[in-house]
C-alpha atoms as a PDB file:
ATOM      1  CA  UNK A   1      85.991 101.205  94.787  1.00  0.00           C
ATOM      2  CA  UNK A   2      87.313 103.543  91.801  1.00  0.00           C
ATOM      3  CA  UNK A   3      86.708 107.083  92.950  1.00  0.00           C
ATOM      4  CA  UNK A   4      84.961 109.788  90.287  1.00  0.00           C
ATOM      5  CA  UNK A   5      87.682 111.937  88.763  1.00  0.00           C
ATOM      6  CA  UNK A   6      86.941 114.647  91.234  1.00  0.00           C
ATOM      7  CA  UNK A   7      87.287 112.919  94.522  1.00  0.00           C
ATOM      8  CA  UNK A   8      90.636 111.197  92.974  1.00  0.00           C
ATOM      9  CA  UNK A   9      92.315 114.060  92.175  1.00  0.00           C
ATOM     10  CA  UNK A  10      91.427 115.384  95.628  1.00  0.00           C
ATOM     11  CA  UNK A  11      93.469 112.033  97.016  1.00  0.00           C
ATOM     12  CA  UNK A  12      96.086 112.238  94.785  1.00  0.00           C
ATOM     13  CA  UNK A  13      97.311 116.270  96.182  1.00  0.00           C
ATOM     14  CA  UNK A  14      97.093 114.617  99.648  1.00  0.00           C
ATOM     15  CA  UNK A  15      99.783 111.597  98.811  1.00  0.00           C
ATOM     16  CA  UNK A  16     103.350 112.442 100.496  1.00  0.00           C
ATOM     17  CA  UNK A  17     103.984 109.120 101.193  1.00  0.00           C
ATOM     18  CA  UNK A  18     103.767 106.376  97.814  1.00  0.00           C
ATOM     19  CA  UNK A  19     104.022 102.927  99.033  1.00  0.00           C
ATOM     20  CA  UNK A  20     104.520  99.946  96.391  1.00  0.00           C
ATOM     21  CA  UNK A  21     104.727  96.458  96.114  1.00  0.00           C
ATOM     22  CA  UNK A  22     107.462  94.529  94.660  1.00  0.00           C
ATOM     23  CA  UNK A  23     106.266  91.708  92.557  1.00  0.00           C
ATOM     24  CA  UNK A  24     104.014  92.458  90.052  1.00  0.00           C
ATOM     25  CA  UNK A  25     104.159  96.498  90.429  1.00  0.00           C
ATOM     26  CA  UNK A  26     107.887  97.480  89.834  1.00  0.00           C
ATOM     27  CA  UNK A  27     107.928  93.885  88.315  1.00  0.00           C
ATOM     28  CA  UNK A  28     105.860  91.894  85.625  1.00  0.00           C
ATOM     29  CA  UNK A  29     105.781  89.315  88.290  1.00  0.00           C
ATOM     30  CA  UNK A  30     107.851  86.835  87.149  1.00  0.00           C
ATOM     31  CA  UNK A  31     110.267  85.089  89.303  1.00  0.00           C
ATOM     32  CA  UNK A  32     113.697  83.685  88.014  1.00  0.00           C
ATOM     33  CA  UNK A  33     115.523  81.427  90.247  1.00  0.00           C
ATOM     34  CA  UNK A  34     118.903  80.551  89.398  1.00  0.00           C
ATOM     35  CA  UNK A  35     120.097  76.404  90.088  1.00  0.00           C
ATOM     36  CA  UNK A  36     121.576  77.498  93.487  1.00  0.00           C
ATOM     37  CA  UNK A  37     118.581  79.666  94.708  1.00  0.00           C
ATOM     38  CA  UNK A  38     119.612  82.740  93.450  1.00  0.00           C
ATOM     39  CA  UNK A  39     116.468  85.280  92.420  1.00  0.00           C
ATOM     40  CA  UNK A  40     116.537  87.309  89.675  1.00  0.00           C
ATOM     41  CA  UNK A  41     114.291  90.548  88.832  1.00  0.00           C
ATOM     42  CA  UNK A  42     113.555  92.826  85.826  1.00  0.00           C
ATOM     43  CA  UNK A  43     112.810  96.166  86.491  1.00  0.00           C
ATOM     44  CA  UNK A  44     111.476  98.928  84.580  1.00  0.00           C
ATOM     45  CA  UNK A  45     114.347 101.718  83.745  1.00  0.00           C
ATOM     46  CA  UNK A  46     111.423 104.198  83.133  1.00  0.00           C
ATOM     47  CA  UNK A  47     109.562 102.903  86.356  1.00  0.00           C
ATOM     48  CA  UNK A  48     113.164 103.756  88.616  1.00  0.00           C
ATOM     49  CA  UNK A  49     113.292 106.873  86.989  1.00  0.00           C
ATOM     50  CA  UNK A  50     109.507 107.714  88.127  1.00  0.00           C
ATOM     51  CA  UNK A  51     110.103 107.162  91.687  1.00  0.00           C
ATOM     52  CA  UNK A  52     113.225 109.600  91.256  1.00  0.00           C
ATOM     53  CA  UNK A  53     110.726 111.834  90.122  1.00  0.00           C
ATOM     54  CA  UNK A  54     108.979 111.558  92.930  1.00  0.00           C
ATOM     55  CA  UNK A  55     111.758 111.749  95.644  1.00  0.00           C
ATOM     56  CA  UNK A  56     112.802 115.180  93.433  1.00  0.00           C
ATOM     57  CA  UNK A  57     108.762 116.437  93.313  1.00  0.00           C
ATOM     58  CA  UNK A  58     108.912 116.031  97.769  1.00  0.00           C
ATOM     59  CA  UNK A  59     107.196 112.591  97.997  1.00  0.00           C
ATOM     60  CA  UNK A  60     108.568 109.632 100.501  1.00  0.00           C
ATOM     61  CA  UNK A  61     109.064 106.666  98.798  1.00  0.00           C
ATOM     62  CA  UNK A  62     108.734 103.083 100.472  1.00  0.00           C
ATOM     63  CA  UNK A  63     109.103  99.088  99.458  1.00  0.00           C
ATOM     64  CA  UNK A  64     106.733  97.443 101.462  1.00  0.00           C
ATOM     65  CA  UNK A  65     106.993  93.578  99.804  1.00  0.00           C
ATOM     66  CA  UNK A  66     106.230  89.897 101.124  1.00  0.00           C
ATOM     67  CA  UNK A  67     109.320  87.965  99.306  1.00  0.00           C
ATOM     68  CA  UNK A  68     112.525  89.180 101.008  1.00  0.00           C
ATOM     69  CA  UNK A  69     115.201  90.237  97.982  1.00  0.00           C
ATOM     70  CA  UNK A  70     118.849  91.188  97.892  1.00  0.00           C
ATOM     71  CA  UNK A  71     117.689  92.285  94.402  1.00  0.00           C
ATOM     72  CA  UNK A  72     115.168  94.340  96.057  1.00  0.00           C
ATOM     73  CA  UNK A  73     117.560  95.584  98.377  1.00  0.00           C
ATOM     74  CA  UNK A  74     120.099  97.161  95.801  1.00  0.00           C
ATOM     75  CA  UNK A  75     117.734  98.369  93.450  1.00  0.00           C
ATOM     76  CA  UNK A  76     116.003 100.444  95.993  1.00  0.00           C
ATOM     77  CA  UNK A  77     119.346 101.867  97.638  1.00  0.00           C
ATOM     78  CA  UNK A  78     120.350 102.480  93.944  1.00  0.00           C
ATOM     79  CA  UNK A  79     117.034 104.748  93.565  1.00  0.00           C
ATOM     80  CA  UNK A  80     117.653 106.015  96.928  1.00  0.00           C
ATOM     81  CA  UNK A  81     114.194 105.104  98.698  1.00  0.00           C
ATOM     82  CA  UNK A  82     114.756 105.115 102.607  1.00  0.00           C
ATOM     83  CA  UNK A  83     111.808 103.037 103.760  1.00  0.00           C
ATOM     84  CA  UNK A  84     112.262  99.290 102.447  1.00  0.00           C
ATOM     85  CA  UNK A  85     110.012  96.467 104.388  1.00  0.00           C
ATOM     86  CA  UNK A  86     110.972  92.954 103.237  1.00  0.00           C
ATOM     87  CA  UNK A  87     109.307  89.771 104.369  1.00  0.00           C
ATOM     88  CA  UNK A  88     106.171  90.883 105.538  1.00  0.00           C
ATOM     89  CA  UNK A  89     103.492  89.072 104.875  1.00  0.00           C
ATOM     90  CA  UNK A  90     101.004  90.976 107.126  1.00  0.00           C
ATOM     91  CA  UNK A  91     100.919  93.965 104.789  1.00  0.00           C
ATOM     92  CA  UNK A  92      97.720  95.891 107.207  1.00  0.00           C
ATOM     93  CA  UNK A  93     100.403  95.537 109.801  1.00  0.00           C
ATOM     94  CA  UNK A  94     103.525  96.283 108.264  1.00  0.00           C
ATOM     95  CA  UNK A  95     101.681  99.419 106.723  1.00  0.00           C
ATOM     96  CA  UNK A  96     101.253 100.532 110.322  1.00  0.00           C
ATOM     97  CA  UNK A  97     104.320  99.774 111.249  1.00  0.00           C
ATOM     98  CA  UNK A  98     105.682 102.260 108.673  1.00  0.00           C
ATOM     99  CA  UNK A  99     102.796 105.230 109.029  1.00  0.00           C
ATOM    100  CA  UNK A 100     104.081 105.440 112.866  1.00  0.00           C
ATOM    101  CA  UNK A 101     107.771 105.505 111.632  1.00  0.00           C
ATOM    102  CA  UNK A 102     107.433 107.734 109.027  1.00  0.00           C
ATOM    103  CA  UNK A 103     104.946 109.932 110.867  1.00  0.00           C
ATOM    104  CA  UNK A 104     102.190 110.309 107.884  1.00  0.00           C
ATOM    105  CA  UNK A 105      98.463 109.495 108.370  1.00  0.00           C
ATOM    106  CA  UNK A 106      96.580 106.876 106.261  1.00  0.00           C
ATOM    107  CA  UNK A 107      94.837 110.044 104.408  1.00  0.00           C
ATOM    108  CA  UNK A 108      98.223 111.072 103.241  1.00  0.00           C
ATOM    109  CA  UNK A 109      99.736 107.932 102.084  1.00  0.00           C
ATOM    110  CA  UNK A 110      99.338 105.481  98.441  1.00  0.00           C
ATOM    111  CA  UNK A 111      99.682 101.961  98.129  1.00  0.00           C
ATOM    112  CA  UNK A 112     100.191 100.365  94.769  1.00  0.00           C
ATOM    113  CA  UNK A 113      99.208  96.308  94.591  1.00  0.00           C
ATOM    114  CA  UNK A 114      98.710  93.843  92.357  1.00  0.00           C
ATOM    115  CA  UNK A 115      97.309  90.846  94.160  1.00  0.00           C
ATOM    116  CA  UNK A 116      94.793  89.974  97.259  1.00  0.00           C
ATOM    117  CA  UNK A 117      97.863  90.143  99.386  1.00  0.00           C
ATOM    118  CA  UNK A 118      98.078  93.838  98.795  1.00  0.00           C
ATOM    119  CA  UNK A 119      94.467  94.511  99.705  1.00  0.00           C
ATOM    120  CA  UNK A 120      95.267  94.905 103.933  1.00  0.00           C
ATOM    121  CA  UNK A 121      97.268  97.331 103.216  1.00  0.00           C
ATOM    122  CA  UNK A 122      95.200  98.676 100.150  1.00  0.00           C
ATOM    123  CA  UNK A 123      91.964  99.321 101.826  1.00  0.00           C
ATOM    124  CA  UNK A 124      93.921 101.386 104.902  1.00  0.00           C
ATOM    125  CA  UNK A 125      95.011 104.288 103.015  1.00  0.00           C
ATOM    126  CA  UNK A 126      93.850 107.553 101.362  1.00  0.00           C
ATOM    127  CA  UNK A 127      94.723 106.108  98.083  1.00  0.00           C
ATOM    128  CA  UNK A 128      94.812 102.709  97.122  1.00  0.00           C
ATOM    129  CA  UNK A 129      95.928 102.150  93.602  1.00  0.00           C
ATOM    130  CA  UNK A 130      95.654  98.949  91.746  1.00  0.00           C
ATOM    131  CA  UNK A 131      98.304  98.070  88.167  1.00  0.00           C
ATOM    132  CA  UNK A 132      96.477  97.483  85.412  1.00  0.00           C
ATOM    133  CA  UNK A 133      96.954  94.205  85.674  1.00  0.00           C
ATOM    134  CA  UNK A 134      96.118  93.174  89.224  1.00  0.00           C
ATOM    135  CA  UNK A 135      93.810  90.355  90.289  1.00  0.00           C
ATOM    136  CA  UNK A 136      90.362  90.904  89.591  1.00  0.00           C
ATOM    137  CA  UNK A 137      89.463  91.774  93.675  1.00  0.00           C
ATOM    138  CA  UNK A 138      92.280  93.584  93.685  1.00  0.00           C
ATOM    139  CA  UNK A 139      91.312  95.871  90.938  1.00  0.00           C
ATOM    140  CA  UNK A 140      87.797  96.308  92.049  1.00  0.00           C
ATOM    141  CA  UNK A 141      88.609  97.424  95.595  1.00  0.00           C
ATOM    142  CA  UNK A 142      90.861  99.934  94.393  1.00  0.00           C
ATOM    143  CA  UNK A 143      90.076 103.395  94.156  1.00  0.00           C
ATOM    144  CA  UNK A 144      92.285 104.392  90.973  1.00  0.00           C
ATOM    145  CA  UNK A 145      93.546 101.513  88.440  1.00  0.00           C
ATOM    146  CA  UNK A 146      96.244 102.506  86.172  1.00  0.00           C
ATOM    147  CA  UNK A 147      96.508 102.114  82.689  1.00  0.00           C
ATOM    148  CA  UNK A 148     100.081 100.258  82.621  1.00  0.00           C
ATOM    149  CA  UNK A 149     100.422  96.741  83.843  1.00  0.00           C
ATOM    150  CA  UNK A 150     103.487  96.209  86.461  1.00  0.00           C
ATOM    151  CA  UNK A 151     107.008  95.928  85.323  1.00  0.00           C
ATOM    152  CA  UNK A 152     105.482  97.874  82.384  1.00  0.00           C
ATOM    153  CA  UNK A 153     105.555 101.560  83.139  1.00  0.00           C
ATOM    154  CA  UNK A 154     102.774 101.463  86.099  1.00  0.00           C
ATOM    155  CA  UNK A 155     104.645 102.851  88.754  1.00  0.00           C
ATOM    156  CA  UNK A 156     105.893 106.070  86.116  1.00  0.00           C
ATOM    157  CA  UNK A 157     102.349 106.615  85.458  1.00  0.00           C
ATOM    158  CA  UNK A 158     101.701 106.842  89.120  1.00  0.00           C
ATOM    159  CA  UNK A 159     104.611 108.870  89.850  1.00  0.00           C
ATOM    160  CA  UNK A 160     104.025 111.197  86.989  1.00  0.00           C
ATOM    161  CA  UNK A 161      99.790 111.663  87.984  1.00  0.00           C
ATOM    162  CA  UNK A 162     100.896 112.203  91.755  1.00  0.00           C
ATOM    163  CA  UNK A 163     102.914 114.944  91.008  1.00  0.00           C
ATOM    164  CA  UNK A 164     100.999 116.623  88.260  1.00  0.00           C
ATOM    165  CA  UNK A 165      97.461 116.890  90.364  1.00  0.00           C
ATOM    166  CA  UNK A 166     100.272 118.184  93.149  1.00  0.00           C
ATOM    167  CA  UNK A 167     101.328 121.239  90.567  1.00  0.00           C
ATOM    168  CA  UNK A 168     104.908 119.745  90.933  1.00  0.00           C
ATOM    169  CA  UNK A 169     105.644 117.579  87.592  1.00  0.00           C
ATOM    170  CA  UNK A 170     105.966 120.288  84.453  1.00  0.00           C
ATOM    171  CA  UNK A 171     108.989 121.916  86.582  1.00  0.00           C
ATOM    172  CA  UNK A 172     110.738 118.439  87.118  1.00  0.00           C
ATOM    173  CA  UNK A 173     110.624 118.073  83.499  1.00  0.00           C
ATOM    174  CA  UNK A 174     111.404 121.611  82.940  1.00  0.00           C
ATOM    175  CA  UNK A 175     114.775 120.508  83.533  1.00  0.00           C
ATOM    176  CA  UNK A 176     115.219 118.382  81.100  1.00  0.00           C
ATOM    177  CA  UNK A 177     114.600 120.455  78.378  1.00  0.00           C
ATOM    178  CA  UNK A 178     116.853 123.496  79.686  1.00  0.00           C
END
């Protein structure tokens, strides 16, 4: 259920963990398989750069997906996000599986879907956070729906909201104009 501006803020300075999906967040979805098997995945630029945003601004970062990727893999090692959880279908379970590793309670920790899959995990947190173009459920059991679909900037909206309610963003950018 979408929270009123006040209460979302509110969850948004708690976050210090961000926890996304794979297909259809820091993807538009779409699967390309090569002749021999071989998967292929287009990622956002601006998207990677918002999650190094958000490893700069303090925030964990972690890949908690059902489809098991060496694409995934790289990608995230590339943006330097520690926690990476392939293969899990059970995404309620997987999400506690990571909580008790990384030590942060459900109050303190995002997860960004797209699909009924997602919604385990989803409903468990402090802030569940639906793309804007998630499955209808999916979208109406979370509490904050972004304004970019998946693949498409979503996750560097996220990143960038996160750490503005958290007073963090305008000196990350500072730097950039220095």
């Amino acid at each position: 259920m979408p929270l009123d501006p006040e209460a979302l803020h509110a969850a948004q300075q708690a976050v210090r963990l961000l926890i996304l999906d794979v297909d259809g967040v820091l993807t538009d979805g779409s699967l390309f398989l090569g002749d021999a098997g071989e998967q292929y995945k287009a990622f956002h630029s601006r998207d990677g750069h918002g999650i190094r945003l958000a490893l700069d601004g303090g925030l964990e970062v972690a890949v908690l997906t059902g489809r098991t990727s060496a694409v995934v893999e790289h990608r995230m090692r590339d943006l330097g996000v520690a926690h990476l959880i392939q293969g899990r279908r059970d995404k309620g379970a997987a999400l506690h599986e990571l909580l008790a590793t990384t030590g942060h309670a459900p109050a303190e920790a995002a997860f960004v879907g797209d699909d009924i899959v997602d919604l385990p995990a989803m409903r468990r947190v402090g802030l569940g956070i639906a793309v804007g173009d998630a499955h209808p459920l999916t979208r109406e059991h979370a509490h904050w729906v972004t304004r970019a679909h998946g693949g498409h900037g979503a996750v560097r909206e996220i990143c960038e909201e996160l750490l503005e309610a958290q007073g963090r963003l305008q000196a990350l950018l500072a730097a950039y104009l220095a």
